[in-house]
N, C-alpha and C. Protein backbone atom coordinates (compact mmCIF):
# COMPACT_ATOMS: atom_id res chain seq x y z
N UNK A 1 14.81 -4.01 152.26
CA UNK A 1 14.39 -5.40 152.14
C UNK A 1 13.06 -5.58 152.86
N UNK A 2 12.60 -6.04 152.64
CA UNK A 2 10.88 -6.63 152.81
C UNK A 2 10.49 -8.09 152.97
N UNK A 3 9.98 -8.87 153.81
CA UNK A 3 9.68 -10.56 153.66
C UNK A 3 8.35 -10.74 153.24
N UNK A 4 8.56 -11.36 152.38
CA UNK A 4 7.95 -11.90 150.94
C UNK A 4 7.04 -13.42 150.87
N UNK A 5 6.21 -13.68 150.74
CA UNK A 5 5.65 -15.19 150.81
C UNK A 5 5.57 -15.48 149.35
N UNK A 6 6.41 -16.44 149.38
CA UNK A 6 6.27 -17.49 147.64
C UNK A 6 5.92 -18.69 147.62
N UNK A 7 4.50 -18.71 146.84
CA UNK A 7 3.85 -19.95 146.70
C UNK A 7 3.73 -20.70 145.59
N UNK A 8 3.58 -22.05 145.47
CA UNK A 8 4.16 -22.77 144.54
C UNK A 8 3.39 -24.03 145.11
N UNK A 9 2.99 -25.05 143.96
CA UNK A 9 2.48 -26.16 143.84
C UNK A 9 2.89 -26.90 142.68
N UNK A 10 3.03 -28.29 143.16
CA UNK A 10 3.17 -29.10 142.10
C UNK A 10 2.94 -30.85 142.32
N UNK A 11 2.23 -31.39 141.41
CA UNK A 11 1.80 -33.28 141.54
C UNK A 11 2.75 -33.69 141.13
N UNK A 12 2.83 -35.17 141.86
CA UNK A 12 3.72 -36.03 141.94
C UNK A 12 2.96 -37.21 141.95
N UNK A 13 3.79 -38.49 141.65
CA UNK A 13 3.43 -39.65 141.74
C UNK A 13 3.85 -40.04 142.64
N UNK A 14 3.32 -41.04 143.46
CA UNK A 14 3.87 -41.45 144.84
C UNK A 14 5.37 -42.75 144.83
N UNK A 15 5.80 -41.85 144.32
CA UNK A 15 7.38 -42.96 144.50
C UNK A 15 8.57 -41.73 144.85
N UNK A 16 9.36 -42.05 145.70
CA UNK A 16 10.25 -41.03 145.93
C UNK A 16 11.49 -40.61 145.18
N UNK A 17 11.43 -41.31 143.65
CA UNK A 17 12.14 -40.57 142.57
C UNK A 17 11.12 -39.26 142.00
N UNK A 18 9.89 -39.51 141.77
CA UNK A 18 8.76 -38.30 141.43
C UNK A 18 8.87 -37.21 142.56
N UNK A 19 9.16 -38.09 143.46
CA UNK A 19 8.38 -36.40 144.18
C UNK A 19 9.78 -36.24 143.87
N UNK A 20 10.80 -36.44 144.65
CA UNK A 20 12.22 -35.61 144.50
C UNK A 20 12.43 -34.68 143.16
N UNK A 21 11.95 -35.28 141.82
CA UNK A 21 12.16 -34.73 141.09
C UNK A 21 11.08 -33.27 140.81
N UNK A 22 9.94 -33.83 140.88
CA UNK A 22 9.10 -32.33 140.74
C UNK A 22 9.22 -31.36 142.19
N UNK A 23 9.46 -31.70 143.35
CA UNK A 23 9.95 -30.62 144.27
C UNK A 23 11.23 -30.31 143.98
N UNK A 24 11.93 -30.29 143.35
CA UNK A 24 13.35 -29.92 142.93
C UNK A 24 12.92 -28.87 142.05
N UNK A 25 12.08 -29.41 141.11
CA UNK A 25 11.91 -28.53 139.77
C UNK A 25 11.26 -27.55 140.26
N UNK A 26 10.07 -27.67 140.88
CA UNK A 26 9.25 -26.57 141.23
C UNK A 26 9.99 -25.56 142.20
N UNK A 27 10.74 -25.81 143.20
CA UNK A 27 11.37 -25.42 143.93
C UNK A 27 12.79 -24.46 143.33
N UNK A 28 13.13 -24.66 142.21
CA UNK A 28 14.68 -24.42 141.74
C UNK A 28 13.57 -23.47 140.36
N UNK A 29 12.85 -23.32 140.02
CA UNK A 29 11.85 -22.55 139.71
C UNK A 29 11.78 -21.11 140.11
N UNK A 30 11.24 -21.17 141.33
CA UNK A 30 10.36 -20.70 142.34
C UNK A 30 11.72 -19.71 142.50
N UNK A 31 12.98 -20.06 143.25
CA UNK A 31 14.11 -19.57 143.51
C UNK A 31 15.10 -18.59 142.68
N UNK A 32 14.79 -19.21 141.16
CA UNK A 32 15.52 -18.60 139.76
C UNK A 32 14.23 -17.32 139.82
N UNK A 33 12.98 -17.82 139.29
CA UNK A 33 12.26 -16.14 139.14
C UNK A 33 11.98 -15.55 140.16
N UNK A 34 12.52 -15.44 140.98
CA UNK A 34 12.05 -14.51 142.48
C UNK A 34 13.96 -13.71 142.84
N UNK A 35 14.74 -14.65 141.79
CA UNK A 35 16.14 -14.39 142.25
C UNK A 35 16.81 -14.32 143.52
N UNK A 36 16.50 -15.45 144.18
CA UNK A 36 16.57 -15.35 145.51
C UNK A 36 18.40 -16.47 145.55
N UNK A 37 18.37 -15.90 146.69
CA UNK A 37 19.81 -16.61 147.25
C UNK A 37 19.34 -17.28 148.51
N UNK A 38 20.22 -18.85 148.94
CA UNK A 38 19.92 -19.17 150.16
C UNK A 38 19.99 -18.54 151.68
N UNK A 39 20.59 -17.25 151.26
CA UNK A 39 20.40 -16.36 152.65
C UNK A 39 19.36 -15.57 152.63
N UNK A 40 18.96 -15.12 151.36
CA UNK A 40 17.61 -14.46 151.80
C UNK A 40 16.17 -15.44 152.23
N UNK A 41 16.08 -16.51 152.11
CA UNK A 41 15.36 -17.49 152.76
C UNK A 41 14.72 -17.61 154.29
N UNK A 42 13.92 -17.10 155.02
CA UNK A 42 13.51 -17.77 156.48
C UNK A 42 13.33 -19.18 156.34
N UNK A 43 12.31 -18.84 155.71
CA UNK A 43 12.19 -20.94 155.71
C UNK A 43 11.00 -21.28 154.25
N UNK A 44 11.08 -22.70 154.41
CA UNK A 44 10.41 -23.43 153.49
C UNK A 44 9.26 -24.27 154.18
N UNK A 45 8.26 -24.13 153.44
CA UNK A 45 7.12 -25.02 154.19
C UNK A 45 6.39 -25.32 152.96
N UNK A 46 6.29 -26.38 153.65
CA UNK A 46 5.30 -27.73 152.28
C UNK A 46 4.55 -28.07 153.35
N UNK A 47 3.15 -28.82 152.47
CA UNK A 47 2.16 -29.18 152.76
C UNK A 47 1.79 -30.51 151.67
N UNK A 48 1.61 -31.60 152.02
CA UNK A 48 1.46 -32.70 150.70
C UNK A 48 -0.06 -33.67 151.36
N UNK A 49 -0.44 -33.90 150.30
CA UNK A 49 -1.93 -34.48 150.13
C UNK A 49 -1.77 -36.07 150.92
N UNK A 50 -2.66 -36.58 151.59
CA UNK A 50 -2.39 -37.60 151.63
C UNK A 50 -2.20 -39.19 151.24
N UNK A 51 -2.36 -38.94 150.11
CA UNK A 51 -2.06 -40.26 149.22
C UNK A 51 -0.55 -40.15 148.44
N UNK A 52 0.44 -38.99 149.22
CA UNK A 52 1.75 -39.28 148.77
C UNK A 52 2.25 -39.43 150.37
N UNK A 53 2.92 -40.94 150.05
CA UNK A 53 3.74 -41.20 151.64
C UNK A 53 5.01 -41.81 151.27
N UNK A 54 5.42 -41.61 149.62
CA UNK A 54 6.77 -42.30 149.34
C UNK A 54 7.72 -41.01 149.99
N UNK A 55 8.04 -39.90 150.16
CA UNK A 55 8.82 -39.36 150.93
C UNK A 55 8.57 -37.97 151.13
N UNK A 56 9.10 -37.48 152.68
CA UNK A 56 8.84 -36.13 152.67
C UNK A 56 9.21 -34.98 151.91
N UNK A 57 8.24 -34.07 151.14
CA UNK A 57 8.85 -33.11 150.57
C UNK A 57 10.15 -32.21 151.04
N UNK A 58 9.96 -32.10 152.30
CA UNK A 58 11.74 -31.43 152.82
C UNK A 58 12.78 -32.14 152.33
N UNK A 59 12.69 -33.31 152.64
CA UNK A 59 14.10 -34.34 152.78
C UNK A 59 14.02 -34.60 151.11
N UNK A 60 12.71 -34.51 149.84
CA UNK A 60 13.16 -34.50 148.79
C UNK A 60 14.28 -33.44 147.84
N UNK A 61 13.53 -32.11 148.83
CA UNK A 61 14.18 -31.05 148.50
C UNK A 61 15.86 -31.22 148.54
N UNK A 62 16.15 -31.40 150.19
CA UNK A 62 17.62 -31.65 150.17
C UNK A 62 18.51 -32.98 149.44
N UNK A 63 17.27 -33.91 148.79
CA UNK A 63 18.55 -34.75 147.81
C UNK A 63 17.99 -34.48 146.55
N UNK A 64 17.36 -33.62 145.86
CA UNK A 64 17.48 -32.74 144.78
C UNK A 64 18.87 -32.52 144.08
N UNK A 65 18.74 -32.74 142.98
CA UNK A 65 20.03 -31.97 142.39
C UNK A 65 19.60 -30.82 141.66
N UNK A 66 19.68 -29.90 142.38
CA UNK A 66 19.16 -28.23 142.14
C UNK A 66 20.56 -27.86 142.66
N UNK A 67 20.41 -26.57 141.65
CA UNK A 67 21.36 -25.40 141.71
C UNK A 67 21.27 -24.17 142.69
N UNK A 68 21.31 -24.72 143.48
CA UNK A 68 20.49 -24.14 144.83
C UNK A 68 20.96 -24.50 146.42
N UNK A 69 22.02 -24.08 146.94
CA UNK A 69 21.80 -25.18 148.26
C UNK A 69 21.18 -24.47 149.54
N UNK A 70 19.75 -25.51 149.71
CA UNK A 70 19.05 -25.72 150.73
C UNK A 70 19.77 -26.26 152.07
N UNK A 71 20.34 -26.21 152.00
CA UNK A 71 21.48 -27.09 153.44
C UNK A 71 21.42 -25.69 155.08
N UNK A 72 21.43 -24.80 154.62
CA UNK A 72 21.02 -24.05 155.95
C UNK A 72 19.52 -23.39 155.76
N UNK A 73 18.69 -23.87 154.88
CA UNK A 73 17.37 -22.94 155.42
C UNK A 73 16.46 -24.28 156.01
N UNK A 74 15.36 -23.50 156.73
CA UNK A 74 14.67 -24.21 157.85
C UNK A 74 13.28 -24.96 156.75
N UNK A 75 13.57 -25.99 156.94
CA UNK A 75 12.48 -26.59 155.73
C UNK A 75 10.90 -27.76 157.32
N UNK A 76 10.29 -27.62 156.83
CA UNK A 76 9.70 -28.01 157.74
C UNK A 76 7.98 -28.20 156.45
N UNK A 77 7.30 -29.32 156.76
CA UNK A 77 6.18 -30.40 155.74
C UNK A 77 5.28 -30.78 157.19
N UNK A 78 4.26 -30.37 156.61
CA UNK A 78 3.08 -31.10 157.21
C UNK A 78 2.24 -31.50 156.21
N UNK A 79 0.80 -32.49 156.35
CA UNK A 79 -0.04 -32.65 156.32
C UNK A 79 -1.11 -31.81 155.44
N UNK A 80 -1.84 -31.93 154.11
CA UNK A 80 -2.75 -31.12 153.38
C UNK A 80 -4.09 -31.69 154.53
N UNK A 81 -5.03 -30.66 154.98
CA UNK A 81 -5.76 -31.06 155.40
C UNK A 81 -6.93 -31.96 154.29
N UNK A 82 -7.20 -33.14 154.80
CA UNK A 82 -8.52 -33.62 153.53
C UNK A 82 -9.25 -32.78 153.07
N UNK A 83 -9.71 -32.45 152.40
CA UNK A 83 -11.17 -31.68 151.99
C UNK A 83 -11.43 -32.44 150.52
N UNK A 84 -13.03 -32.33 150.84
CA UNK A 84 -13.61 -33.22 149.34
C UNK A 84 -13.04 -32.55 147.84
N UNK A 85 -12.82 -33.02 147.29
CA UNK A 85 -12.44 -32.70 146.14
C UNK A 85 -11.50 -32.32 145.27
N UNK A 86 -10.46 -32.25 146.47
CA UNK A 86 -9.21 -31.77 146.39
C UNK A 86 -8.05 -32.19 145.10
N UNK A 87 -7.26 -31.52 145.30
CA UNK A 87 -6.39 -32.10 144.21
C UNK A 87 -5.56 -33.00 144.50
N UNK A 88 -5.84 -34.40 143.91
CA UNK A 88 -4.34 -35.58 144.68
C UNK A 88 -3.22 -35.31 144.57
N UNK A 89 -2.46 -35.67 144.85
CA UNK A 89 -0.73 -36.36 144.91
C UNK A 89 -0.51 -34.80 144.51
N UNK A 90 -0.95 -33.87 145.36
CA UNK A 90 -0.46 -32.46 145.89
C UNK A 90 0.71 -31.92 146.56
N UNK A 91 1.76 -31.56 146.29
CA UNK A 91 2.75 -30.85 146.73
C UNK A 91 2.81 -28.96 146.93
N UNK A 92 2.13 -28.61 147.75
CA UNK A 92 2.45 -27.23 148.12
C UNK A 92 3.23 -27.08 148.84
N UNK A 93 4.03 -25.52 148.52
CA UNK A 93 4.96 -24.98 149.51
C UNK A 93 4.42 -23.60 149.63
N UNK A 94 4.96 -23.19 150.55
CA UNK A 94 5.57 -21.47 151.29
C UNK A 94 6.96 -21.41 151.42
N UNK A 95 7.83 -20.27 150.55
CA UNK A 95 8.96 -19.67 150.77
C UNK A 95 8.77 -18.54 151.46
N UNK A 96 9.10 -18.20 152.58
CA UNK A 96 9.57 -16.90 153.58
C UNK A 96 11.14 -16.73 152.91
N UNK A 97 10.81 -14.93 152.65
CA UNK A 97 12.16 -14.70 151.95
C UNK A 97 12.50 -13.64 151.92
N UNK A 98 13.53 -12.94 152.28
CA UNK A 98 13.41 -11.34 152.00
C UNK A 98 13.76 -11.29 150.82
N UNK A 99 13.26 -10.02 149.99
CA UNK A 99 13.63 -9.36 148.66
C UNK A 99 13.57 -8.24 148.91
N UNK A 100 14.33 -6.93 148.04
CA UNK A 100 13.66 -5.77 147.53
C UNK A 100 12.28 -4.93 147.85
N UNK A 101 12.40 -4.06 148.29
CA UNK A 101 11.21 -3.68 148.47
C UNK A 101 10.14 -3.43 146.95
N UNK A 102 9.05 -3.87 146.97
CA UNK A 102 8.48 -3.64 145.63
C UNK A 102 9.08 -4.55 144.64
N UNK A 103 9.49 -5.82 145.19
CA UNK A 103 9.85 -6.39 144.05
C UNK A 103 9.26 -7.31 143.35
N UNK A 104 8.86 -7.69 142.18
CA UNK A 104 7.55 -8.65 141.38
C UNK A 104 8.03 -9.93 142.03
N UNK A 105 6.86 -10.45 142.39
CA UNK A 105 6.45 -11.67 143.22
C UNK A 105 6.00 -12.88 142.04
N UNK A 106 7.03 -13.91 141.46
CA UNK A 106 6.90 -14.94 140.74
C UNK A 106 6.45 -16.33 141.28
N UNK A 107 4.91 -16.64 141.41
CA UNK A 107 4.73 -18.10 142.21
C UNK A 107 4.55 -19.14 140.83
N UNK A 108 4.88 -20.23 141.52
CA UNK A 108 5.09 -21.23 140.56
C UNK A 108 4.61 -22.52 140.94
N UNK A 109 3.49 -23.00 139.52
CA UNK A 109 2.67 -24.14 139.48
C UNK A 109 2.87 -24.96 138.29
N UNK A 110 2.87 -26.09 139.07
CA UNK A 110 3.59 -27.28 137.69
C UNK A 110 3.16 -28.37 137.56
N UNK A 111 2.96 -29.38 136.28
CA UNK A 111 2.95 -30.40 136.45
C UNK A 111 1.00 -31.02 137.35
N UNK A 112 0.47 -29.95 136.92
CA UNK A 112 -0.89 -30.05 137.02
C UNK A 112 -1.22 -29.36 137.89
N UNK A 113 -0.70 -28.64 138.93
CA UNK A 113 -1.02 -27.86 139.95
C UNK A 113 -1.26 -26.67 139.63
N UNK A 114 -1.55 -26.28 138.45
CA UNK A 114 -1.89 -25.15 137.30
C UNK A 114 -3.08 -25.14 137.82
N UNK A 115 -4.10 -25.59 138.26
CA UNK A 115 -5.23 -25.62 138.65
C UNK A 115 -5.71 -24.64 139.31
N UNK A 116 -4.83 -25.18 140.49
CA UNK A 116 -4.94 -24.52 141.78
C UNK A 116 -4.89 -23.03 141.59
N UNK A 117 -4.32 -22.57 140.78
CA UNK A 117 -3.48 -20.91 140.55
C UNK A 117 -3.43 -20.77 140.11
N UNK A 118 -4.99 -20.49 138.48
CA UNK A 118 -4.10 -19.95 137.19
C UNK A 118 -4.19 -18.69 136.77
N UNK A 119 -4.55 -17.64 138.25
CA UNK A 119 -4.74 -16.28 137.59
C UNK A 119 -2.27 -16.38 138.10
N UNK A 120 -2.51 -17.19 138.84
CA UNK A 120 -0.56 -17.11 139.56
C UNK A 120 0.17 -17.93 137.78
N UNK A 121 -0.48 -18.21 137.37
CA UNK A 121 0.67 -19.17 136.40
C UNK A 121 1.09 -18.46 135.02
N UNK A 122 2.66 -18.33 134.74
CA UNK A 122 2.76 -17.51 133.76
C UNK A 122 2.98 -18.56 132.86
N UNK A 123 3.05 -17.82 131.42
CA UNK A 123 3.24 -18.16 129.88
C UNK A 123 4.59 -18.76 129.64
């Protein structure tokens, strides 16, 4: 086993049915092509833009209805730093995770965050 960084982005509208729903999706994504289980997990880290303040991406994650339970990994959201030009109503994460040694690394961008990563975005 080996620890693994999985990255993933995805926009939201600032109401806390949107974000819940696209951090669910992106997140329950991210988890299915990497085939990960909640024990191979260290932690989860998001980063969100500042013009979303309807709710934190962690606490969206855990009232998600994903096939997935997040209930013991360490989820922890800060702050996108400003920078000009950036992409709004931004939702990034980091999954810390063990897998397989050598095993294909699936990151996942959605919902306009295709931008950010499109040599990362598959077909």
């Amino acid at each position: 086993m080996r620890l693994y960084g999985l990255r993933g982005a995805v926009c939201a509208e600032n109401t806390a049915e949107d974000i819940t729903k696209n951090v669910g999706s992106m997140c329950e994504e991210l988890f299915k092509r990497n085939g990960l289980n909640p024990t191979d997990i260290v932690s989860i880290q998001f980063t969100m833009t500042g013009d979303l303040t309807a709710l934190n991406p962690a606490a969206a994650l855990r009232k998600a209805h994903i096939d997935f339970d997040v209930t013991k990994c360490a989820l922890f959201c800060s702050s996108e730093p400003p920078v000009a030009n950036a992409l709004p109503r931004c939702i990034r994460v980091l999954v810390t995770a063990y897998m397989a040694d050598n095993s294909p690394i699936h990151h996942v961008y959605q919902n306009g965050a295709e931008v950010l990563r499109p040599d990362f975005v598959e077909k």
